[in-house]
C-alpha atoms as a PDB file:
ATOM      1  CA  UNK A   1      33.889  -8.909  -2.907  1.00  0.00           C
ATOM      2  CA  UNK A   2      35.255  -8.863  -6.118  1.00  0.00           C
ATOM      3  CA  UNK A   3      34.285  -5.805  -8.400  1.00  0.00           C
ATOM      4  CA  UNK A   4      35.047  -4.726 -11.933  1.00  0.00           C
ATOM      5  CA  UNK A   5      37.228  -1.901 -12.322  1.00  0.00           C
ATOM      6  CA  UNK A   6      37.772   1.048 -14.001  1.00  0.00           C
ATOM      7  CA  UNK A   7      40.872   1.088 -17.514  1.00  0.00           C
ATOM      8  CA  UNK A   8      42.412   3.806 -15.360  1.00  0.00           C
ATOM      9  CA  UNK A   9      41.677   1.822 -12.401  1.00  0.00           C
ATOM     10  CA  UNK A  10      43.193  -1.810 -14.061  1.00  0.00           C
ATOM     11  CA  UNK A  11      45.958   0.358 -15.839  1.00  0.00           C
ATOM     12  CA  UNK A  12      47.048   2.024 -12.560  1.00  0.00           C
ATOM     13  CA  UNK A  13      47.086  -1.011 -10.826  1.00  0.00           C
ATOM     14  CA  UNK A  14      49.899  -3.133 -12.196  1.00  0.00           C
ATOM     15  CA  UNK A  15      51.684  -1.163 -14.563  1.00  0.00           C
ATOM     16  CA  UNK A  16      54.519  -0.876 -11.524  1.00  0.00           C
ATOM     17  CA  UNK A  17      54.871  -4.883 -12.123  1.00  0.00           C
ATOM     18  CA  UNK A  18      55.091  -5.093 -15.805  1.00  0.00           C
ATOM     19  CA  UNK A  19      51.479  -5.810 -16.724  1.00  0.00           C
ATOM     20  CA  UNK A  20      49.580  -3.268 -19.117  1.00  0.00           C
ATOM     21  CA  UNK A  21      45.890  -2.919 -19.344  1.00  0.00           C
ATOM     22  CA  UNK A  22      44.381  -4.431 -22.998  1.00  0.00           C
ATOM     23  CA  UNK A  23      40.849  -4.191 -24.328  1.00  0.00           C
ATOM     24  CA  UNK A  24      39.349  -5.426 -20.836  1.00  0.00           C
ATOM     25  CA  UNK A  25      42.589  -7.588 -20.206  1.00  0.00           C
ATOM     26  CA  UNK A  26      45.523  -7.560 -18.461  1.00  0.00           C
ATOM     27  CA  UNK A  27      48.529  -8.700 -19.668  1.00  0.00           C
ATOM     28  CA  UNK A  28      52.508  -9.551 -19.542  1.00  0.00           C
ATOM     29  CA  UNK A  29      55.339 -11.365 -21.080  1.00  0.00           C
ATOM     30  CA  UNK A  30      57.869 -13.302 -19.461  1.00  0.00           C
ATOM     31  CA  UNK A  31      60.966 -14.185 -21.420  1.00  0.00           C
ATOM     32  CA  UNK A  32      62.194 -17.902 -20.828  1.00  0.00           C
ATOM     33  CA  UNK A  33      65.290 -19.867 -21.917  1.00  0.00           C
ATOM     34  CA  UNK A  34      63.467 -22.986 -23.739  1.00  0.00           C
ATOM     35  CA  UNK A  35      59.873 -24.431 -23.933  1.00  0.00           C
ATOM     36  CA  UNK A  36      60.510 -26.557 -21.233  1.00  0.00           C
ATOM     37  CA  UNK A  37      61.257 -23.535 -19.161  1.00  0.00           C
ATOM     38  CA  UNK A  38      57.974 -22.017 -20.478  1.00  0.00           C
ATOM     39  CA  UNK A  39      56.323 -24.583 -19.345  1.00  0.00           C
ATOM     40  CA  UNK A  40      57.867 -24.500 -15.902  1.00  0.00           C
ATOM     41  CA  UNK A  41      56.950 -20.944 -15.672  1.00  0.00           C
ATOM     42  CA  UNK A  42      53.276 -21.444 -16.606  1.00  0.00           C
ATOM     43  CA  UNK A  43      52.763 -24.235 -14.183  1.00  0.00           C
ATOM     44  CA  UNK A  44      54.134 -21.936 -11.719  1.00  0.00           C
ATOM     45  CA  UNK A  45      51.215 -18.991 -12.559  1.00  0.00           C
ATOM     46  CA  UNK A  46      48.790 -21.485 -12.588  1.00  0.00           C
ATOM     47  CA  UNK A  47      49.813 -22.627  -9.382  1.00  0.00           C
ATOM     48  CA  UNK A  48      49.483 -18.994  -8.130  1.00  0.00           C
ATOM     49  CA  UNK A  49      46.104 -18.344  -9.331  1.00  0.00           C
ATOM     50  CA  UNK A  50      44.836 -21.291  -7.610  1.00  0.00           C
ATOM     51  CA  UNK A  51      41.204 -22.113  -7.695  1.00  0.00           C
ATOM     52  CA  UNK A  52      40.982 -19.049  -9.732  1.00  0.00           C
ATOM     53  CA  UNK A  53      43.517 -20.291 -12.713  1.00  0.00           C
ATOM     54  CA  UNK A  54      40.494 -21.786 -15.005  1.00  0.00           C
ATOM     55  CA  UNK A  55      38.071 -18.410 -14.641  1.00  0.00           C
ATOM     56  CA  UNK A  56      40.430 -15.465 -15.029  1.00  0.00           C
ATOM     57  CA  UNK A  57      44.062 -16.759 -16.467  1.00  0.00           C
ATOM     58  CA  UNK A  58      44.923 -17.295 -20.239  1.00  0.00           C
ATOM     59  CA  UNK A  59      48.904 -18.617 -20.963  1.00  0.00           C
ATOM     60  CA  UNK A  60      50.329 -18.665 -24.374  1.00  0.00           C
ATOM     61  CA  UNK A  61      53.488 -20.780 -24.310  1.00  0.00           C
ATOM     62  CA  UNK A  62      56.643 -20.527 -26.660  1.00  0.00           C
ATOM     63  CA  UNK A  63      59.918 -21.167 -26.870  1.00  0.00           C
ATOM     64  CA  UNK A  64      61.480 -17.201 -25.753  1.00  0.00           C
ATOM     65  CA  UNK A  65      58.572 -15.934 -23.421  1.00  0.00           C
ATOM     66  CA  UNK A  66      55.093 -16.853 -21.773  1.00  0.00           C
ATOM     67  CA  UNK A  67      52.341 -14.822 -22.644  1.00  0.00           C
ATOM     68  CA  UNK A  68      49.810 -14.367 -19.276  1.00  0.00           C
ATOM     69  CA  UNK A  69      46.562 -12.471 -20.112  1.00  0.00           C
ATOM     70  CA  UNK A  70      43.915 -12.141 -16.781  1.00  0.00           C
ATOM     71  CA  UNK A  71      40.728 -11.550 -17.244  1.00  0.00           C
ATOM     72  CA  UNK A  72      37.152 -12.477 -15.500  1.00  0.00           C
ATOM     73  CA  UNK A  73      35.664 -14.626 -17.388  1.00  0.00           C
ATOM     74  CA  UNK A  74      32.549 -14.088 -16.041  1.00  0.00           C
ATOM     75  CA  UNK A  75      32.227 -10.333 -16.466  1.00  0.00           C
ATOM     76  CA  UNK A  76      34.513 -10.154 -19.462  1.00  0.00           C
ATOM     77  CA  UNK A  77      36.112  -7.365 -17.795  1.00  0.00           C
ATOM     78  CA  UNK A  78      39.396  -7.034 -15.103  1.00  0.00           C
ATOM     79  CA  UNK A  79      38.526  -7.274 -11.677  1.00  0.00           C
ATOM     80  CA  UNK A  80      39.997  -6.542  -8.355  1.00  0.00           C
ATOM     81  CA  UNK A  81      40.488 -10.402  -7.942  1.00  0.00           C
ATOM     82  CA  UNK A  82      42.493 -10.050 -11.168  1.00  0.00           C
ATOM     83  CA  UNK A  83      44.530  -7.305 -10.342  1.00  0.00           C
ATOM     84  CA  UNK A  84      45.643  -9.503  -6.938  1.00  0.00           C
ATOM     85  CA  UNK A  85      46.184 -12.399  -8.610  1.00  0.00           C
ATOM     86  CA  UNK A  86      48.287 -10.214 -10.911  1.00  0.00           C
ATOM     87  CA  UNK A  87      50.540  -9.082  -7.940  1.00  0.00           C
ATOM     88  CA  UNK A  88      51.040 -12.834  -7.191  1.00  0.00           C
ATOM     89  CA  UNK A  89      52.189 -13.487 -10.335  1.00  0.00           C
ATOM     90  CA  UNK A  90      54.440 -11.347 -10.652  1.00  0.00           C
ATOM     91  CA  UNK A  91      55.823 -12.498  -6.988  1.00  0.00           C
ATOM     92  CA  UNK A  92      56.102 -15.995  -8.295  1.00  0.00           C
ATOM     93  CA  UNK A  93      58.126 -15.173 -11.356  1.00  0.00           C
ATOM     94  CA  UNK A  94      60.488 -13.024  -9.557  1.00  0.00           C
ATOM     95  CA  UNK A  95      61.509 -15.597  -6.881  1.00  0.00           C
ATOM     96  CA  UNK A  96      62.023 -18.012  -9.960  1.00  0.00           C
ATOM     97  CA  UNK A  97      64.768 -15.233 -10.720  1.00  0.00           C
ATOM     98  CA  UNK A  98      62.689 -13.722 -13.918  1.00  0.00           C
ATOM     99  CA  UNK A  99      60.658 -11.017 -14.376  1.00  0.00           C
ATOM    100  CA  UNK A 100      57.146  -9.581 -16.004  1.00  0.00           C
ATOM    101  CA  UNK A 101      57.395  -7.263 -18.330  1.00  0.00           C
ATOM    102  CA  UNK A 102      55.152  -5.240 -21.413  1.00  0.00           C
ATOM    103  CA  UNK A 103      58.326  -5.936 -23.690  1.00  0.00           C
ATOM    104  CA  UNK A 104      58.248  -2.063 -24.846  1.00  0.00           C
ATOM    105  CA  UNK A 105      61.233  -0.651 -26.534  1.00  0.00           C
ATOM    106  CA  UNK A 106      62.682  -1.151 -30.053  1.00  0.00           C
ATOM    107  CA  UNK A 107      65.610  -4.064 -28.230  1.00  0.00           C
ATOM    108  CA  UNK A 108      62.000  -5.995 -27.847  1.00  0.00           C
ATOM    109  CA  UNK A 109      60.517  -8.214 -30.651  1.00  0.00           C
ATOM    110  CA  UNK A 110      57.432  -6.484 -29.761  1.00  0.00           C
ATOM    111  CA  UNK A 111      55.170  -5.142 -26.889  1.00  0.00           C
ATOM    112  CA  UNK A 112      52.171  -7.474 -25.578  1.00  0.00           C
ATOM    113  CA  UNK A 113      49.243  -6.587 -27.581  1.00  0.00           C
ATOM    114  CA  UNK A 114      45.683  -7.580 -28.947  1.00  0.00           C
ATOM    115  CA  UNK A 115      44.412  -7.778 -32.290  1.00  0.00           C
ATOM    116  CA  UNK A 116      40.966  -6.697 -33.143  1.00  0.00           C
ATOM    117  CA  UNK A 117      38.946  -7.135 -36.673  1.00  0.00           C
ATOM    118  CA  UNK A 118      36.883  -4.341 -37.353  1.00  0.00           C
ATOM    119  CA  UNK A 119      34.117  -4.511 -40.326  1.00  0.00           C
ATOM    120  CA  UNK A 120      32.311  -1.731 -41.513  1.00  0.00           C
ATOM    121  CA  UNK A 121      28.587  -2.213 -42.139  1.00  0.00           C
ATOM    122  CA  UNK A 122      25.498  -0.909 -42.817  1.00  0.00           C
ATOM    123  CA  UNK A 123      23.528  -3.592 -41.105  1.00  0.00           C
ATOM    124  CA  UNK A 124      25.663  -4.931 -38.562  1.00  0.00           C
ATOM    125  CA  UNK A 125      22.507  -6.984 -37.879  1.00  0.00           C
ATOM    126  CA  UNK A 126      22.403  -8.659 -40.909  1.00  0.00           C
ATOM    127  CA  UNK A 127      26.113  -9.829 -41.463  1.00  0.00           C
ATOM    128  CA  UNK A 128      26.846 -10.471 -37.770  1.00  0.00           C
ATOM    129  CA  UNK A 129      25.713 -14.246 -38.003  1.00  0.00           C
ATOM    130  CA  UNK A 130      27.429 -14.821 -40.669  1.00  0.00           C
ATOM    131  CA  UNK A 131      30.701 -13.604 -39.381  1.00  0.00           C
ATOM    132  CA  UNK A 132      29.925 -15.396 -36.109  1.00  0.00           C
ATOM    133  CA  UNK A 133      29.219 -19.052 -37.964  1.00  0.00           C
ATOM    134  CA  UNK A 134      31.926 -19.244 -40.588  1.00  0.00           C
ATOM    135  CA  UNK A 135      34.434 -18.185 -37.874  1.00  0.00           C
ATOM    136  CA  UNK A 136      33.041 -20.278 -35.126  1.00  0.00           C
ATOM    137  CA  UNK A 137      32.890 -17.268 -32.830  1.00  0.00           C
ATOM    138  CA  UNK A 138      31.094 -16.887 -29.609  1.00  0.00           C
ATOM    139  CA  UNK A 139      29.496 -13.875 -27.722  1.00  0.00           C
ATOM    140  CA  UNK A 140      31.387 -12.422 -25.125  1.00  0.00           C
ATOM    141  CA  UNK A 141      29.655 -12.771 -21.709  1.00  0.00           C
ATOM    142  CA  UNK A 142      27.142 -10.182 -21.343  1.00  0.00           C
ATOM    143  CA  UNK A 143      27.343  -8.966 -24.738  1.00  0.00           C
ATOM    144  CA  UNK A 144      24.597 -10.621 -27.248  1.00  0.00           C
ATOM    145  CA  UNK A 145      23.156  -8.264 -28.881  1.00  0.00           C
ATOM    146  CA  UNK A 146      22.718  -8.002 -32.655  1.00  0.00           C
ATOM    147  CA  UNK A 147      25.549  -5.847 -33.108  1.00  0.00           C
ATOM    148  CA  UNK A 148      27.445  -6.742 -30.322  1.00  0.00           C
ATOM    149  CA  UNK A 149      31.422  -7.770 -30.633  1.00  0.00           C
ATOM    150  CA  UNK A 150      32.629 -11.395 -31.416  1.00  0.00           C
ATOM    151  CA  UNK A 151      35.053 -13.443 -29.870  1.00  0.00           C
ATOM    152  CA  UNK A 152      36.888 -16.579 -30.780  1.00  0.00           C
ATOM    153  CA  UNK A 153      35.755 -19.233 -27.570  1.00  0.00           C
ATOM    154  CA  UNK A 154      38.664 -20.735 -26.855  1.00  0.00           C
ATOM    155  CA  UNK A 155      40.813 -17.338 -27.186  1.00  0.00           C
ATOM    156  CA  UNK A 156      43.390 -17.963 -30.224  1.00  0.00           C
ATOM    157  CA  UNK A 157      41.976 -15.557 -32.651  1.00  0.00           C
ATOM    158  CA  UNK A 158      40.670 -11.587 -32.746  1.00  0.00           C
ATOM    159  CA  UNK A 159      37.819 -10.038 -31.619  1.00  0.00           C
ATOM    160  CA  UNK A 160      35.037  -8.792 -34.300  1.00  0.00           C
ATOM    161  CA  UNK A 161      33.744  -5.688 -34.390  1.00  0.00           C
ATOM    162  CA  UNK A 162      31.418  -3.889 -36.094  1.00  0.00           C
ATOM    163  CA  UNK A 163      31.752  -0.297 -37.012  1.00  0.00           C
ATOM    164  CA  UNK A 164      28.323   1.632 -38.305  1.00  0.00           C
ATOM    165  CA  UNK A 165      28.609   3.528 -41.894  1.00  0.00           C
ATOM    166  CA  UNK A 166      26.400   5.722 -42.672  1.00  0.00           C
ATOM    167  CA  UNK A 167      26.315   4.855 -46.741  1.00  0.00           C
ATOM    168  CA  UNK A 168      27.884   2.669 -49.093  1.00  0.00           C
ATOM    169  CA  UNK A 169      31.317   3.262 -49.829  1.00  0.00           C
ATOM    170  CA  UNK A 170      34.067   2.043 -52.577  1.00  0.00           C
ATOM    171  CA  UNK A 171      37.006   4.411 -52.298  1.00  0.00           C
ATOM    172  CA  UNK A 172      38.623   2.659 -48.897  1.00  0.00           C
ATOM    173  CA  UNK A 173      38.701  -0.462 -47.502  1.00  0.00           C
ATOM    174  CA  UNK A 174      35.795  -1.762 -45.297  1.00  0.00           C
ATOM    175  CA  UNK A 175      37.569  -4.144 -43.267  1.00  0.00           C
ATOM    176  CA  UNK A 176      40.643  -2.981 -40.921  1.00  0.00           C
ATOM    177  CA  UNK A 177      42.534  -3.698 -38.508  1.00  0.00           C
ATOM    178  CA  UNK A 178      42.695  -2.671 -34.509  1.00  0.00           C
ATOM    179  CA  UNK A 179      46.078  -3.079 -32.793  1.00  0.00           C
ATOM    180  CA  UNK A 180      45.904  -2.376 -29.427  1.00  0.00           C
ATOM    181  CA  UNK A 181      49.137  -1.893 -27.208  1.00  0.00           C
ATOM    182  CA  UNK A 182      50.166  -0.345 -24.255  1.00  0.00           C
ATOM    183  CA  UNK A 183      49.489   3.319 -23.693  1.00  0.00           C
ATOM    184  CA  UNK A 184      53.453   4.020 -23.617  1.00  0.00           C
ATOM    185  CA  UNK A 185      54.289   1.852 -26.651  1.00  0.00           C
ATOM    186  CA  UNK A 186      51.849   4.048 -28.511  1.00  0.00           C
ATOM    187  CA  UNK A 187      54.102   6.338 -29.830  1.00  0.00           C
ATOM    188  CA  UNK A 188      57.131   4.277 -30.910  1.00  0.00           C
ATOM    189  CA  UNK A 189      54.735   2.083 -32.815  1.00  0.00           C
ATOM    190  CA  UNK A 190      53.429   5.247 -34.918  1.00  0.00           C
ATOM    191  CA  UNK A 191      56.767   6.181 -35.424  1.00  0.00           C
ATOM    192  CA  UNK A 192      58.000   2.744 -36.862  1.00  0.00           C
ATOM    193  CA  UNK A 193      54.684   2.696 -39.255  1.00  0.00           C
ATOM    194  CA  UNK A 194      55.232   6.325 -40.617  1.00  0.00           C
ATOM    195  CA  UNK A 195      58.439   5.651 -40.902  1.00  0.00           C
ATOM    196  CA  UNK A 196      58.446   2.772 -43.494  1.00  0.00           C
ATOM    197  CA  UNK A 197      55.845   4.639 -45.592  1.00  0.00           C
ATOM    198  CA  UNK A 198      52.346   4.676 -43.929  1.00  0.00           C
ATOM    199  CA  UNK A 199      50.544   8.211 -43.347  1.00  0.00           C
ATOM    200  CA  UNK A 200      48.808   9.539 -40.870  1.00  0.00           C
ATOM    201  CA  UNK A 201      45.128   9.810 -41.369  1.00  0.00           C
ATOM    202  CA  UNK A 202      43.781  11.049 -38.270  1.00  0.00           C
ATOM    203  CA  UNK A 203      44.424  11.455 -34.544  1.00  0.00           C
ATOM    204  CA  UNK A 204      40.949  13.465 -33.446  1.00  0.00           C
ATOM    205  CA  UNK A 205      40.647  10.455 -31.243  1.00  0.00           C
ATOM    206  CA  UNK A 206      44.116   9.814 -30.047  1.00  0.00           C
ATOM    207  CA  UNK A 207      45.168   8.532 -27.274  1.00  0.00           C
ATOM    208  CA  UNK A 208      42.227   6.175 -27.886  1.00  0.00           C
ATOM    209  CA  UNK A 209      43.149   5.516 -31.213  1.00  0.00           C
ATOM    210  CA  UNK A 210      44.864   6.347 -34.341  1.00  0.00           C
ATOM    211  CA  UNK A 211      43.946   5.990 -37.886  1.00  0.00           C
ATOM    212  CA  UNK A 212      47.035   4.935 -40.115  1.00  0.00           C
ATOM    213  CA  UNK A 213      47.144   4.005 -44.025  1.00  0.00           C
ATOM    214  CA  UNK A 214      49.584   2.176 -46.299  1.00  0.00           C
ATOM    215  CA  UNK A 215      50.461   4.247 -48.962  1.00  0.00           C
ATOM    216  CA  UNK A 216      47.530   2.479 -51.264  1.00  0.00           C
ATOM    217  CA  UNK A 217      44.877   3.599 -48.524  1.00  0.00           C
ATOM    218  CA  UNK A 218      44.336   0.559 -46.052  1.00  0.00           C
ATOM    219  CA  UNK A 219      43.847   1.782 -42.893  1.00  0.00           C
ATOM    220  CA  UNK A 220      44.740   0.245 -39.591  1.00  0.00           C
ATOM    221  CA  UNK A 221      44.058   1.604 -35.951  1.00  0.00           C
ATOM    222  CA  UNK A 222      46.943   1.326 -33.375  1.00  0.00           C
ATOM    223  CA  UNK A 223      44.512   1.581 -29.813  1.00  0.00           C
ATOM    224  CA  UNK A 224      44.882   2.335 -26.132  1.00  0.00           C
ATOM    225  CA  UNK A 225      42.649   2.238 -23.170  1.00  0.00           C
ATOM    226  CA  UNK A 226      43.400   6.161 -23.007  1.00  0.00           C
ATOM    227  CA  UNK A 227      41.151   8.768 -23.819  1.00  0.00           C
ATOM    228  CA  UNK A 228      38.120   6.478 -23.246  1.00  0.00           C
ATOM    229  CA  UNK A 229      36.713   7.244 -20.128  1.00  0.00           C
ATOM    230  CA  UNK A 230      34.306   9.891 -19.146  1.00  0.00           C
END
């Protein structure tokens, strides 16, 4: 029976065959020769999902690597069934004489990661239609609520968030963005913001997240599943 699992659990899982655990995702990169190799390669993890290709696998396709993100649909959430079809995956693209891989480390354009759009509100009641209309956004399954995330239905853009202030504020930005990477690029990506002139702002919460500012004040979040549970 298939049941949703734990970050730890997901993370734990499949980090020994190149797949890192994402905001209730997992995910890899494949590096390829050409599109037309891409598209090989896709075919090929399609092929090894089977029936289960259209509910739980996502492929982004380009010319130097092959993006696979699993997921149940259904639950919104990784599943054993995901973490096995994971495992088969990986199978696949090493017979075809390639590998999966988080593409951490500085020789990498850059690891896999998700993007996330957080808005601060008072009334995330109030401005979460909006948001959801002029972006043609969806609810994620199980998740309707009037304050509840957003997320772009056929999977090309962000997730929305909404993030509760407690008062009206002017001095800082009230939109910002997540990035959320693997839990050992983490530290290398810090490094490479502070380093071309962004501050640290806080790390109370880190390894979940932490807060980082250009050097006029906009904040950004670099994420991990860490430091979540429990």
């Amino acid at each position: 029976m298939e049941q949703t699992l734990s970050r730890r659990e997901a993370s734990d899982a499949v980090s020994d065959v190149g797949w890192r655990f994402l905001l209730g995702t997992i995910r890899t990169s494949v590096p390829v020769g050409s599109l037309a190799e891409g598209v090989e390669m896709a075919a090929s993890a399609v092929a090894a999902c089977g029936d289960s290709a259209d509910q739980h696998l996502r492929v982004d396709v380009r010319p130097g690597r092959v993006v696979l993100t699993l997921q149940s649909l259904e639950h919104a959430a990784v599943t054993t069934r995901d973490i096995a079809l994971a495992h088969r995956i990986s199978g696949v693209v090493h017979e075809a004489g390639s590998r999966t891989e988080p593409e951490i480390g500085a020789e990498a354009p850059r690891s896999v990661q998700l993007l996330e759009i957080a808005i601060d509100s008072l009334d995330a009641a109030a401005i979460r239609p909006f948001w959801k209309a002029v972006l043609g956004y969806a609810d994620e399954a199980g998740a309707d609520g009037p304050t509840d995330p957003l997320i772009d239905p056929v999977g090309q853009g962000p997730a929305i968030w909404f993030q509760k202030m407690e008062q009206a504020r002017s001095e800082r930005n009230r939109i910002h963005l997540d990035i959320c990477v693997p839990h050992d690029e983490a530290p290398r990506r810090i490094d490479a913001a502070l380093a071309a002139g962004g501050r640290l702002v806080s790390a109370v919460r880190a390894p979940a997240f932490w807060v980082l500012a250009d050097i006029e004040g906009n904040e950004a979040c670099v994420t991990t599943w860490q430091g979540r549970d429990g």
